[in-house]
C-alpha atoms as a PDB file:
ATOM      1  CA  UNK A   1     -11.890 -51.156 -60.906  1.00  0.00           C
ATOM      2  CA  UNK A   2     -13.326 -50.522 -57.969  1.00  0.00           C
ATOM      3  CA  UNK A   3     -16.868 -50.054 -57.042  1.00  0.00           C
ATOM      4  CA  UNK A   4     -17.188 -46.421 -56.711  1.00  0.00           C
ATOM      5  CA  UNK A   5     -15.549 -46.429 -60.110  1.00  0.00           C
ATOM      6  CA  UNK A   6     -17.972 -49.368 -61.141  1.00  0.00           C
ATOM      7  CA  UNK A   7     -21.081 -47.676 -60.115  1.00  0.00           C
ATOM      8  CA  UNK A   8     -20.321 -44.404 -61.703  1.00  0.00           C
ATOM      9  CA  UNK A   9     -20.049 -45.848 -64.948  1.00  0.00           C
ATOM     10  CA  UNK A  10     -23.229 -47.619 -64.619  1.00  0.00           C
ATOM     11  CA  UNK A  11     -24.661 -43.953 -63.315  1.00  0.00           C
ATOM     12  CA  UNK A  12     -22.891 -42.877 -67.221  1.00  0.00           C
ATOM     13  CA  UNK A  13     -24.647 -45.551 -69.491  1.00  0.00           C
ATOM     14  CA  UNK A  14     -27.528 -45.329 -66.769  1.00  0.00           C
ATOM     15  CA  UNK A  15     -28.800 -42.026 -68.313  1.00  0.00           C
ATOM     16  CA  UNK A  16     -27.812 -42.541 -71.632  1.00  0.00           C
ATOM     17  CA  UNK A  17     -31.082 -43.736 -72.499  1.00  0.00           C
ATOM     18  CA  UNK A  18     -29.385 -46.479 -73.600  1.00  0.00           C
ATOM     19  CA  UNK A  19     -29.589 -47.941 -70.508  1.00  0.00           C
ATOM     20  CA  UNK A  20     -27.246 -50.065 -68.467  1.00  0.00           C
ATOM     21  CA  UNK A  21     -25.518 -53.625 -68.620  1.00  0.00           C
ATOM     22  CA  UNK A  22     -27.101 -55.957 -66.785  1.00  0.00           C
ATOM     23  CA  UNK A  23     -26.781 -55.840 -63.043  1.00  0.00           C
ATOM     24  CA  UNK A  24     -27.642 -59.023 -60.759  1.00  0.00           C
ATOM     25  CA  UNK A  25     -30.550 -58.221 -57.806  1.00  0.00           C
ATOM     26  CA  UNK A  26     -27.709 -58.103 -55.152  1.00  0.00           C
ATOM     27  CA  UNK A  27     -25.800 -55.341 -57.222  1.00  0.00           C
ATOM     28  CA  UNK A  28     -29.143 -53.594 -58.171  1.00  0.00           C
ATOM     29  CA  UNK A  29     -29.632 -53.267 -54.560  1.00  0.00           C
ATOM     30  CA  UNK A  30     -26.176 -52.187 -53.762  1.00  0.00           C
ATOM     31  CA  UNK A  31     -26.554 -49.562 -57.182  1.00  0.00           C
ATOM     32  CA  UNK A  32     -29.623 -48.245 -55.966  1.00  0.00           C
ATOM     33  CA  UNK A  33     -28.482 -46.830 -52.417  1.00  0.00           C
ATOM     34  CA  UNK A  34     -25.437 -45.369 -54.167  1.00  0.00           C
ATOM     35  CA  UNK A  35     -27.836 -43.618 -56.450  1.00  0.00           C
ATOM     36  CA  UNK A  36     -29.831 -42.092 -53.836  1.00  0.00           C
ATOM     37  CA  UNK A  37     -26.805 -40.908 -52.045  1.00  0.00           C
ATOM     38  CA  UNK A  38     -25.376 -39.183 -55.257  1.00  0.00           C
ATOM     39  CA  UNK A  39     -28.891 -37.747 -55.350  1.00  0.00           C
ATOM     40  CA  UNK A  40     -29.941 -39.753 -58.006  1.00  0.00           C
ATOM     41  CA  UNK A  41     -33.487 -41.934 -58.512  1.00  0.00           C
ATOM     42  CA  UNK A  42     -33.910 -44.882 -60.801  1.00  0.00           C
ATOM     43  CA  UNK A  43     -36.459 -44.008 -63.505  1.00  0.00           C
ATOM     44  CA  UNK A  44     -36.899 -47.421 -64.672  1.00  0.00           C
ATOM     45  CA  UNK A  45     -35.869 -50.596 -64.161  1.00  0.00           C
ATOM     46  CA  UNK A  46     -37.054 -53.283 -66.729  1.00  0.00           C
ATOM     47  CA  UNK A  47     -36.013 -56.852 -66.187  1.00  0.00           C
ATOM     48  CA  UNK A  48     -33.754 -58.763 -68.274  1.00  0.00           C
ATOM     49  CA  UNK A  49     -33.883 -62.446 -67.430  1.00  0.00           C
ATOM     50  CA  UNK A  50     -36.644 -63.817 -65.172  1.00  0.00           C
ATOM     51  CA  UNK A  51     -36.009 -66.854 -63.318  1.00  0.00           C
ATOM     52  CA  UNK A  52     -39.672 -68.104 -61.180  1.00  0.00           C
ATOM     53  CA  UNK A  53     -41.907 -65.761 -60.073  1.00  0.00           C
ATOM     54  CA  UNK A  54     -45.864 -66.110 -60.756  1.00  0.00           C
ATOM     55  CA  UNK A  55     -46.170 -62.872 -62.681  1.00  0.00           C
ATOM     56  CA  UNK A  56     -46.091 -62.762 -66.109  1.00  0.00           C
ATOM     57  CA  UNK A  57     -44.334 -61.231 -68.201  1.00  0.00           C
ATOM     58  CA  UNK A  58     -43.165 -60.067 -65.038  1.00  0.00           C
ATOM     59  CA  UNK A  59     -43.735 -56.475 -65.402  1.00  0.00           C
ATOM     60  CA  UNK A  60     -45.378 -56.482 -61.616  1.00  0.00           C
ATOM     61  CA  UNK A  61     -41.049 -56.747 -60.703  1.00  0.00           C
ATOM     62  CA  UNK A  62     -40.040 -53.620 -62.569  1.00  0.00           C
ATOM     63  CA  UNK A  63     -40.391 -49.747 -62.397  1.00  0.00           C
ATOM     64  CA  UNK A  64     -42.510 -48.617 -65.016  1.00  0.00           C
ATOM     65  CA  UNK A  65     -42.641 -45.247 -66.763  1.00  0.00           C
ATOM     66  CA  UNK A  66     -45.948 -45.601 -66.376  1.00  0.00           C
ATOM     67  CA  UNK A  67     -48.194 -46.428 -62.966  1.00  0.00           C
ATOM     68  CA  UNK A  68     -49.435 -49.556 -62.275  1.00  0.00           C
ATOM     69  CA  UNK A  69     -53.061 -49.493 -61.753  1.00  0.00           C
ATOM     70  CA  UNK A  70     -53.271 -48.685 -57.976  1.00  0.00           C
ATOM     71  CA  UNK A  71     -50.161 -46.871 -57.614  1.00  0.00           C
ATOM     72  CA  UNK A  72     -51.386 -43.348 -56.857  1.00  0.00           C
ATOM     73  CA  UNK A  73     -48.091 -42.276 -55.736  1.00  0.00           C
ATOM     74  CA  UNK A  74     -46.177 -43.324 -58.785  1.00  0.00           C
ATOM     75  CA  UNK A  75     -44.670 -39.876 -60.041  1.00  0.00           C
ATOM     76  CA  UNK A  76     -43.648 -38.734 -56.337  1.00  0.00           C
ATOM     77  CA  UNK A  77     -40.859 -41.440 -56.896  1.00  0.00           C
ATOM     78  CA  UNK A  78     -39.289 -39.553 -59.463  1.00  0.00           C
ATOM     79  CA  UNK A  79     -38.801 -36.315 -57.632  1.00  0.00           C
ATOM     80  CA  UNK A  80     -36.995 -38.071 -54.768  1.00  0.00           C
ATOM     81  CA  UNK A  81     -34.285 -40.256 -54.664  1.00  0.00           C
ATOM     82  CA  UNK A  82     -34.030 -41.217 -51.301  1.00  0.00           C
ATOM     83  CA  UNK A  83     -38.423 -42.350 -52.287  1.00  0.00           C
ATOM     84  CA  UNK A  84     -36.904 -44.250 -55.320  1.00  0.00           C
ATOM     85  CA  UNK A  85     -34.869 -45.966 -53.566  1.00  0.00           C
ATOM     86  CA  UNK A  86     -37.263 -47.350 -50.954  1.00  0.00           C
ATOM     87  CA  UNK A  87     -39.573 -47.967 -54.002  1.00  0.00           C
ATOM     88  CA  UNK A  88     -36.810 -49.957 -55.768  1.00  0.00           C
ATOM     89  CA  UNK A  89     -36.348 -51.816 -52.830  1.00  0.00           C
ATOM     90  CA  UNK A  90     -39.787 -53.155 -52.212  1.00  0.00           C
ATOM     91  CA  UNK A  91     -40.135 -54.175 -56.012  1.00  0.00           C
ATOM     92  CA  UNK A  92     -37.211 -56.152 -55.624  1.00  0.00           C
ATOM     93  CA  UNK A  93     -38.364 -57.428 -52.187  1.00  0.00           C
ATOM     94  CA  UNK A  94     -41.936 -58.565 -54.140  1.00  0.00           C
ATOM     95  CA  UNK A  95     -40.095 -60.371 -56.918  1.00  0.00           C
ATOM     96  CA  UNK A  96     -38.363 -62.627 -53.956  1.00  0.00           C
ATOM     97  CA  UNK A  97     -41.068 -63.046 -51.990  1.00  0.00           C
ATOM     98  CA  UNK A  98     -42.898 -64.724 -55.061  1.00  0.00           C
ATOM     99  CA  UNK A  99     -40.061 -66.650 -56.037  1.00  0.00           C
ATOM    100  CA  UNK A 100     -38.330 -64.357 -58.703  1.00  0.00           C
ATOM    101  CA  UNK A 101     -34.589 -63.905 -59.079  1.00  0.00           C
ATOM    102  CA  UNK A 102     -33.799 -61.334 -61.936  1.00  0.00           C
ATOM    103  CA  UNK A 103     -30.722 -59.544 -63.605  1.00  0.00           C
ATOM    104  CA  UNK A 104     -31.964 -55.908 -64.251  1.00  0.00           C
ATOM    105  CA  UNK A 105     -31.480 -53.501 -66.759  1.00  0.00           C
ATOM    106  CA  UNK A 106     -31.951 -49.511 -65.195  1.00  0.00           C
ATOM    107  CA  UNK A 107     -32.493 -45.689 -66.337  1.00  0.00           C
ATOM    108  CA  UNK A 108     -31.061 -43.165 -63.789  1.00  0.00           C
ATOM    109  CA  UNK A 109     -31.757 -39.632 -63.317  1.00  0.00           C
ATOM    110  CA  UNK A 110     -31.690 -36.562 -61.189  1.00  0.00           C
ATOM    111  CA  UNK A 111     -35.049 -34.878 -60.752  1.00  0.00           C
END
């Protein structure tokens, strides 16, 4: 399979509301810009298996349904994918930057 094929199945189970297998950080990063470009945005993206990090449970690495307290812009990431994508990007960027390392479970959709 290759990874256009790979990636739309994960877009399939992605808004199942099942979610999606597991996907390492470097794949989430790699799923997330193909998102965007087939116009999609990730809804949420709940971690699976924290390694370090100095957050816990870790919910400060994920994209919540729900706004963090601060986070005034939350909603305006779901009405653009190319906005969830950067957003995705900087979460992921925070958890390394405090010493995370994560598999990730995500919801996709199209606003």
């Amino acid at each position: 399979m290759n990874m256009n094929e790979r990636f739309e199945d994960l877009i399939a189970q992605a808004q199942t509301g099942r979610s999606t297998e597991t996907v390492s950080e470097a794949k989430l990063l790699d799923f997330n810009e193909y998102l965007a470009m087939r116009g999609f945005g990730i809804s949420r993206m709940e971690v699976y298996r924290a390694k370090g990090g100095t957050l816990a449970p870790n919910h400060g690495y994920e994209v919540a349904p729900q706004p963090f307290p601060g986070d005034d812009e939350h909603w305006m990431h779901h009405f653009d994918p190319a906005r969830s994508a950067t957003y995705v990007r900087r979460q992921v960027q925070y958890a390394k930057e405090d010493g995370a390392l994560f598999d990730y479970k995500v919801w996709a959709e199209r606003p």
